[in-house]
Structure formats: structure tokens, C-alpha cells
PDB file of N, CA and C in Angstrom:
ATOM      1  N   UNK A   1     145.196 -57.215  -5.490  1.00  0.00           N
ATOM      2  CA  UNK A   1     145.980 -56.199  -6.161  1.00  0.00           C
ATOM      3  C   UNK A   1     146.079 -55.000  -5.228  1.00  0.00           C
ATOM      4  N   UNK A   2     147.340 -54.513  -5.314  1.00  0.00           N
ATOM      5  CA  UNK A   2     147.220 -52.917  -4.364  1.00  0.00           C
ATOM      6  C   UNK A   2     146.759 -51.961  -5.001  1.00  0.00           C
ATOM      7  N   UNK A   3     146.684 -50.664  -4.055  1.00  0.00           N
ATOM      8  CA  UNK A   3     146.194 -49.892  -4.945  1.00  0.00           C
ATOM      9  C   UNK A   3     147.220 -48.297  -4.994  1.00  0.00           C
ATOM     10  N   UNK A   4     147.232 -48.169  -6.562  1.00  0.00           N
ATOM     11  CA  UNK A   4     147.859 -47.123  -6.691  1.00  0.00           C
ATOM     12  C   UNK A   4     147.467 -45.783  -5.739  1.00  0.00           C
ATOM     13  N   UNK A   5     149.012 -45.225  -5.590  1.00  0.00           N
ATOM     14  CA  UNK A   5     148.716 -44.098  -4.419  1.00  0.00           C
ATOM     15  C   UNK A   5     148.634 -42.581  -5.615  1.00  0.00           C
ATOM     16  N   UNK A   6     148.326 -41.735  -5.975  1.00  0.00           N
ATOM     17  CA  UNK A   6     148.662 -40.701  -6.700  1.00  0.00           C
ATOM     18  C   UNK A   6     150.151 -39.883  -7.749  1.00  0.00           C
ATOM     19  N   UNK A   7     150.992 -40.072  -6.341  1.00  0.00           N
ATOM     20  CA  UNK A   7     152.179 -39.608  -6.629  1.00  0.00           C
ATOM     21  C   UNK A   7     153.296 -40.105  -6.001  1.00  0.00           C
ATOM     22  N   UNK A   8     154.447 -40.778  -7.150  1.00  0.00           N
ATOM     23  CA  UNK A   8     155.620 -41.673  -6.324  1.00  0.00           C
ATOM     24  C   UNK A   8     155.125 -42.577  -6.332  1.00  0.00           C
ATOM     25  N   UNK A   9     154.562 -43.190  -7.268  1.00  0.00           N
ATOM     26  CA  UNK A   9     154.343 -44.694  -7.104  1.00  0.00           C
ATOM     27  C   UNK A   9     155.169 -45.418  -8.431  1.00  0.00           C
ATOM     28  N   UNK A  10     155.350 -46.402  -8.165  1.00  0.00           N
ATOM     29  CA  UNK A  10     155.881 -47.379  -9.641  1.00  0.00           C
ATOM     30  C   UNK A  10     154.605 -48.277  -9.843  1.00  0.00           C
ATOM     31  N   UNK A  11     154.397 -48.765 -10.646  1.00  0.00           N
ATOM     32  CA  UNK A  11     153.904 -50.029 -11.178  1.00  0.00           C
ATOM     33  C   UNK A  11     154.428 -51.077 -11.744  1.00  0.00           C
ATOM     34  N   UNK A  12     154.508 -52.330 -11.187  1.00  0.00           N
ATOM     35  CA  UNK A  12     155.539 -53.352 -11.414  1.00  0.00           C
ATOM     36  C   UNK A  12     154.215 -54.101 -12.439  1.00  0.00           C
ATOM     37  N   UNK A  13     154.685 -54.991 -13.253  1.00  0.00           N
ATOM     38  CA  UNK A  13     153.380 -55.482 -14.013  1.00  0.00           C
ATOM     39  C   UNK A  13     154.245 -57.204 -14.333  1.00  0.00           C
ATOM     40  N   UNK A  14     153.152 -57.951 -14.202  1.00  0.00           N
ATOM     41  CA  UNK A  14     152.973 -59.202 -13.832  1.00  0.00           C
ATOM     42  C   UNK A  14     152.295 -60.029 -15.469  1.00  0.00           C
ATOM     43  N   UNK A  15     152.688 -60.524 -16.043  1.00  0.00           N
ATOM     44  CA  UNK A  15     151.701 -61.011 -16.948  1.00  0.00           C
ATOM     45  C   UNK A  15     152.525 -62.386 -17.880  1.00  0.00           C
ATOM     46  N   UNK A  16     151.075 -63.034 -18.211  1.00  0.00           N
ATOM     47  CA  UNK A  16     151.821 -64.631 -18.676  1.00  0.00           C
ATOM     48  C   UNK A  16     151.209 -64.305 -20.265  1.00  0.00           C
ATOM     49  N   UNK A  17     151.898 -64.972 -21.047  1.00  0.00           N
ATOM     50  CA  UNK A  17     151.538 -64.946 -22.382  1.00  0.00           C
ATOM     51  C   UNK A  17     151.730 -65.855 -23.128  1.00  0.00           C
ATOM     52  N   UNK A  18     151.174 -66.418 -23.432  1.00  0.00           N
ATOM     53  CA  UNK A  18     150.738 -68.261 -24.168  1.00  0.00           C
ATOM     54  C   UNK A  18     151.658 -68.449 -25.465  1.00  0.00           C
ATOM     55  N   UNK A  19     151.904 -69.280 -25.821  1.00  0.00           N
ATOM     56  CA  UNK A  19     152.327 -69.646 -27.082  1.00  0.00           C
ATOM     57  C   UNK A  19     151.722 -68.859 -28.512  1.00  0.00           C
ATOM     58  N   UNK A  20     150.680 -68.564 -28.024  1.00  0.00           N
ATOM     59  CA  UNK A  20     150.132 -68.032 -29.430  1.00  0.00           C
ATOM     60  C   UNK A  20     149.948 -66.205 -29.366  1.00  0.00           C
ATOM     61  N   UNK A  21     150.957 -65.515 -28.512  1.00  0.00           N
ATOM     62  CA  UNK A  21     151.465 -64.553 -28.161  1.00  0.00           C
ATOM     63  C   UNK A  21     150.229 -63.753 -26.963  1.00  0.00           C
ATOM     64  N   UNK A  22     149.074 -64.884 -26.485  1.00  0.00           N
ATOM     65  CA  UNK A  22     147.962 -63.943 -26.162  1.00  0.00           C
ATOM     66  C   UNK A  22     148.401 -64.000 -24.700  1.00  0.00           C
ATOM     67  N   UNK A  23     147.602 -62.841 -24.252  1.00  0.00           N
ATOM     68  CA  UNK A  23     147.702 -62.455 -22.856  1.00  0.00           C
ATOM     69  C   UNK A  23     146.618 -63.033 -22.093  1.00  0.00           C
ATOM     70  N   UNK A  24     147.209 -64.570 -20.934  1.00  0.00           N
ATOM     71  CA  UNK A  24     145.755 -65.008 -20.138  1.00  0.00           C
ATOM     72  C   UNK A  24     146.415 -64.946 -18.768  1.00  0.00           C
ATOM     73  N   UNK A  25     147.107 -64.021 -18.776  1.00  0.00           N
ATOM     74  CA  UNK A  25     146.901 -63.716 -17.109  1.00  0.00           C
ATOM     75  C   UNK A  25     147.623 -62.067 -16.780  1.00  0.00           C
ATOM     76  N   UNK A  26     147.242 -61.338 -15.765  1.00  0.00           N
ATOM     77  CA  UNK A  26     147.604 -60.552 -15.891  1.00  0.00           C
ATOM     78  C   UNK A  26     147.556 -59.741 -14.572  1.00  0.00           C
ATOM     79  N   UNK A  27     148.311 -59.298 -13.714  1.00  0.00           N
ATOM     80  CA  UNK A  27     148.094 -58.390 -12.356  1.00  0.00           C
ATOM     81  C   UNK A  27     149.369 -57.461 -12.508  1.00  0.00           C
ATOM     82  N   UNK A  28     148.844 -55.988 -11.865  1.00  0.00           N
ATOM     83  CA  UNK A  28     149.374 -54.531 -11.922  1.00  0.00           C
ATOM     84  C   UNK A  28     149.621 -54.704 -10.032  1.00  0.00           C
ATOM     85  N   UNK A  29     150.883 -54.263  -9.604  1.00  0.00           N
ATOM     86  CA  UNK A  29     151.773 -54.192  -8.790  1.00  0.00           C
ATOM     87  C   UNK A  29     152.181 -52.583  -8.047  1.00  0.00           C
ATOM     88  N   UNK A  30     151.495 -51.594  -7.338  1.00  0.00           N
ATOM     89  CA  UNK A  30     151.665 -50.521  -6.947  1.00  0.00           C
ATOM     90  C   UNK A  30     152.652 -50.541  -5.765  1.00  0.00           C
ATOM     91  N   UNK A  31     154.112 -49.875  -5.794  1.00  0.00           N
ATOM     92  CA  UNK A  31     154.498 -50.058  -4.863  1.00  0.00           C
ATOM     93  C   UNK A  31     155.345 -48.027  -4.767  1.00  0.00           C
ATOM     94  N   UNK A  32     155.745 -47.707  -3.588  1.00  0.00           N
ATOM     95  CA  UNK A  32     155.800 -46.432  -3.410  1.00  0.00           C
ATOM     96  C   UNK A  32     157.255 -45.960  -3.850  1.00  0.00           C
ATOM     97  N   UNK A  33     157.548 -45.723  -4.439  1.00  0.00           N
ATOM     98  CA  UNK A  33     158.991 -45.153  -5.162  1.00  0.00           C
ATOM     99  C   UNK A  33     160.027 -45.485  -4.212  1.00  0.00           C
ATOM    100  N   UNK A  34     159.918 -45.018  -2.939  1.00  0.00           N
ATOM    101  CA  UNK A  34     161.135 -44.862  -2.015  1.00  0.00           C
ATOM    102  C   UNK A  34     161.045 -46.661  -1.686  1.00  0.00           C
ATOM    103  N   UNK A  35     160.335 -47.110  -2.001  1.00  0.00           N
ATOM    104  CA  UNK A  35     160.435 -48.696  -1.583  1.00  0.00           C
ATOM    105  C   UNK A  35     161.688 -48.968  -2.799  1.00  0.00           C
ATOM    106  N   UNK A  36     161.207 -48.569  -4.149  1.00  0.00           N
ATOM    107  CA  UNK A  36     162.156 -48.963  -4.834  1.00  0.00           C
ATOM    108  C   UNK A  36     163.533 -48.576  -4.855  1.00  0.00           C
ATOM    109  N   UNK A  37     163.512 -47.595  -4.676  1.00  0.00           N
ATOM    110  CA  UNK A  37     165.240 -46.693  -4.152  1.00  0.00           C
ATOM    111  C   UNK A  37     166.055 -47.365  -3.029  1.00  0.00           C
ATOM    112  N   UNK A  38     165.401 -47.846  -2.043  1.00  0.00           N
ATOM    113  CA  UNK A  38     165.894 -48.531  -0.881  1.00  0.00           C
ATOM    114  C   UNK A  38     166.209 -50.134  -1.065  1.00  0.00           C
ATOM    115  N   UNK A  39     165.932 -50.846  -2.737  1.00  0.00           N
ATOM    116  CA  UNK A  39     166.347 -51.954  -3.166  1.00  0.00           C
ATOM    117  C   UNK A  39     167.401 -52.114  -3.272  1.00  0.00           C
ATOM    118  N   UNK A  40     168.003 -53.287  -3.088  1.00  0.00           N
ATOM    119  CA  UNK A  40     169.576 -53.205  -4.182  1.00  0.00           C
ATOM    120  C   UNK A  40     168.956 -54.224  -5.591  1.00  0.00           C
ATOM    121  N   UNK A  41     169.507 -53.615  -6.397  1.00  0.00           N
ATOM    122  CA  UNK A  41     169.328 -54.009  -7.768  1.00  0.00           C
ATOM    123  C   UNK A  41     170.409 -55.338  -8.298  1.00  0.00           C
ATOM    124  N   UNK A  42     170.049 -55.846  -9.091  1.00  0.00           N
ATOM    125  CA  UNK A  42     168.829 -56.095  -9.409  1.00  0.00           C
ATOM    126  C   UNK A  42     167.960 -56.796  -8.719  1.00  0.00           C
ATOM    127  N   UNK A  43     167.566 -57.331  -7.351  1.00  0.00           N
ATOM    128  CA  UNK A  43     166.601 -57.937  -6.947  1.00  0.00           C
ATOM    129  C   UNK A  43     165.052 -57.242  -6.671  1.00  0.00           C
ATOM    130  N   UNK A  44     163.907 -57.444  -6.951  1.00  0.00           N
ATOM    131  CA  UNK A  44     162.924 -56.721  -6.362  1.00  0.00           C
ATOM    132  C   UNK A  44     162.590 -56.293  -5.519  1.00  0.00           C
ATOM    133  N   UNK A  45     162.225 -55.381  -4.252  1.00  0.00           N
ATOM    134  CA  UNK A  45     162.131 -55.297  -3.167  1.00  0.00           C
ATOM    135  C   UNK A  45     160.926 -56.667  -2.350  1.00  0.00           C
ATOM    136  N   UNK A  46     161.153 -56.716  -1.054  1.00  0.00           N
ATOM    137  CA  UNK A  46     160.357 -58.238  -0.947  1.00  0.00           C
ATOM    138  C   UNK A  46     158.797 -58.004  -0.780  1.00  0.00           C
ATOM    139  N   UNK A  47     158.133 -57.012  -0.773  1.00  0.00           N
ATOM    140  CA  UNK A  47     156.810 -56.876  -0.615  1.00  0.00           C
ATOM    141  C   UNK A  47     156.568 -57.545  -2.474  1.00  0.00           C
ATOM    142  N   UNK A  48     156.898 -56.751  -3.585  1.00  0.00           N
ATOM    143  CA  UNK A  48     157.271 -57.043  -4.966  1.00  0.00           C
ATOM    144  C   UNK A  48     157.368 -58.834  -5.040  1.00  0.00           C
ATOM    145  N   UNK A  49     158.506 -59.354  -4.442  1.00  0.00           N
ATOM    146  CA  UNK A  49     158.688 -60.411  -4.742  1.00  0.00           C
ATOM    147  C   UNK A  49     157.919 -61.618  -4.475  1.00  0.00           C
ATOM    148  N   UNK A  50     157.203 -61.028  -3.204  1.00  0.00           N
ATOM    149  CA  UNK A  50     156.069 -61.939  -2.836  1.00  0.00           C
ATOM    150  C   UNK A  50     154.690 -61.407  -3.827  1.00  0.00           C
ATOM    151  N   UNK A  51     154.668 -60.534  -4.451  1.00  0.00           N
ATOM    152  CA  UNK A  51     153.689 -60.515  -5.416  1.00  0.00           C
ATOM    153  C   UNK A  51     153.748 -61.427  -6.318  1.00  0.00           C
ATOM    154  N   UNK A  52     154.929 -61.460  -6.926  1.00  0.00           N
ATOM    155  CA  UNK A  52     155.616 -62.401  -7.754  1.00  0.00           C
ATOM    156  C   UNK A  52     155.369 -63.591  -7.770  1.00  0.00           C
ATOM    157  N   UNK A  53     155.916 -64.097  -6.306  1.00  0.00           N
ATOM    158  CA  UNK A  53     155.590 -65.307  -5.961  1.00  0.00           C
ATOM    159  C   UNK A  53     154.093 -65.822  -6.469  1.00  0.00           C
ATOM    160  N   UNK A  54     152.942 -64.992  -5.679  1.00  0.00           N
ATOM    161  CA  UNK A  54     151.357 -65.005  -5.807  1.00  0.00           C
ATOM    162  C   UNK A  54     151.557 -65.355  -7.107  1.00  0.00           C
ATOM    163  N   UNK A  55     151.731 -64.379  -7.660  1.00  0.00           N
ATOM    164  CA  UNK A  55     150.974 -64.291  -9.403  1.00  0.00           C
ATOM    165  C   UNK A  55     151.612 -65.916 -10.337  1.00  0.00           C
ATOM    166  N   UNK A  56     152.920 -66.196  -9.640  1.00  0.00           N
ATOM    167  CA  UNK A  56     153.214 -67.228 -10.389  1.00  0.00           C
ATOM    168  C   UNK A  56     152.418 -68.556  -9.977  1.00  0.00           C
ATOM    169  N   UNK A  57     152.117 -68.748  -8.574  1.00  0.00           N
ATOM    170  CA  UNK A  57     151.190 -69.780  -7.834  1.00  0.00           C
ATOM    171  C   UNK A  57     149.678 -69.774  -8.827  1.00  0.00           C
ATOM    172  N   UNK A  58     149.014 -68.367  -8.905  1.00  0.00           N
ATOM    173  CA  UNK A  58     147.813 -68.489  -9.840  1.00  0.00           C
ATOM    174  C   UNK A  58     148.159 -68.680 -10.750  1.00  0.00           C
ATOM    175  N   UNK A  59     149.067 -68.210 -12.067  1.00  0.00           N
ATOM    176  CA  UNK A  59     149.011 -68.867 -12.988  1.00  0.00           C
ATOM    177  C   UNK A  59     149.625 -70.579 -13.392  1.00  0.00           C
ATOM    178  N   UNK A  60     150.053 -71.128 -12.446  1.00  0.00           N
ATOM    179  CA  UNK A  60     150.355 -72.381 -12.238  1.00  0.00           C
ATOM    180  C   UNK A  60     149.014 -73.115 -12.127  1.00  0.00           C
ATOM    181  N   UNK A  61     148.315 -72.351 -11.020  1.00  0.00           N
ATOM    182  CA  UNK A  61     146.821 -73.394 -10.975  1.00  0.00           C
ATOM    183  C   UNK A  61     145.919 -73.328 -12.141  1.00  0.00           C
ATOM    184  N   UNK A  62     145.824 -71.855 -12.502  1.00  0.00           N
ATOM    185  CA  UNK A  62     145.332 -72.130 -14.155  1.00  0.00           C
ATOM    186  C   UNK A  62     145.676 -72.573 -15.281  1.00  0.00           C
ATOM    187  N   UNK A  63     147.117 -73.354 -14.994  1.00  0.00           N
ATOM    188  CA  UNK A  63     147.413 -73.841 -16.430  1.00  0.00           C
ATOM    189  C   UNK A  63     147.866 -73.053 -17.437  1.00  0.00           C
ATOM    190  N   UNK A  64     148.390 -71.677 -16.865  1.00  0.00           N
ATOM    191  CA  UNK A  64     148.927 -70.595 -18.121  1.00  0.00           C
ATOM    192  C   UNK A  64     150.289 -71.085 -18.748  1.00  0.00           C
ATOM    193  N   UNK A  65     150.925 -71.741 -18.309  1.00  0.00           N
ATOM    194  CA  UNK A  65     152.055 -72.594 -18.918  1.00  0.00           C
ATOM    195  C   UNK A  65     152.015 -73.741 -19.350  1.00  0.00           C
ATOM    196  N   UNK A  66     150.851 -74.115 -19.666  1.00  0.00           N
ATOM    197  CA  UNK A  66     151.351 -75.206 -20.355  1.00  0.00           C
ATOM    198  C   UNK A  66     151.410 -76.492 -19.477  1.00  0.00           C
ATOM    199  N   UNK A  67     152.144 -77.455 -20.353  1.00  0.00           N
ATOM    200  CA  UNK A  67     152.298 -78.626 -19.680  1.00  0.00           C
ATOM    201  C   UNK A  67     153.826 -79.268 -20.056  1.00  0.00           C
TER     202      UNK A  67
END
């Protein structure tokens, strides 16, 4: 996980949620404002998207989706 900077930061948030509405996975995403301004929308910027990527690889190996 990164770590939040003080000021100008966003937090992108990552999380899987089961059939029975509960929350079993979950990672917080710090990235610096001007990263996000310099996106074109709607895509994430790619530091973001490779978070993305990660978080979906772990919850794949844990089984947060199902079968």
C-alpha cells in the first residue's frame, strides 16, 4: 500500500464485497492530485491502474469471487 502524503493527495479505494454484502478484501490507493489532473478521463492514471491490476490478482488468489 502507498502512503498518504499530507496535502494534495486523492485516495483511490479498492475493495471486493461477497454476495452476502460483506467486505473480504480491501486496499486504500494514495496517489498525488496533480497525477490525477494530468489523466485523461475516464481512464485511471497508470501507476492507479497497476494497483488495480495487484488488488484484482490478490483477490483472485483468495477466492473473493467466487466460483
Amino acid at each position: 500500500m502507498s502512503i498518504p502524503k499530507p496535502k494534495n493527495t486523492v485516495r483511490i479505494s479498492f475493495t471486493v464485497i461477497d454476495e452476502n454484502g460483506e467486505e473480504t478484501l480491501s486496499r486504500d490507493y494514495f496517489l498525488p492530485f496533480e497525477k490525477i489532473t494530468q489523466a485523461r478521463f475516464p481512464a485511471l492514471p497508470e501507476a492507479a491502474q497497476t494497483e488495480a491490476q495487484k488488488f484484482h490478482e490478490a483477490a483472485v488468489m483468495m477466492g473473493c469471487f467466487g466460483e
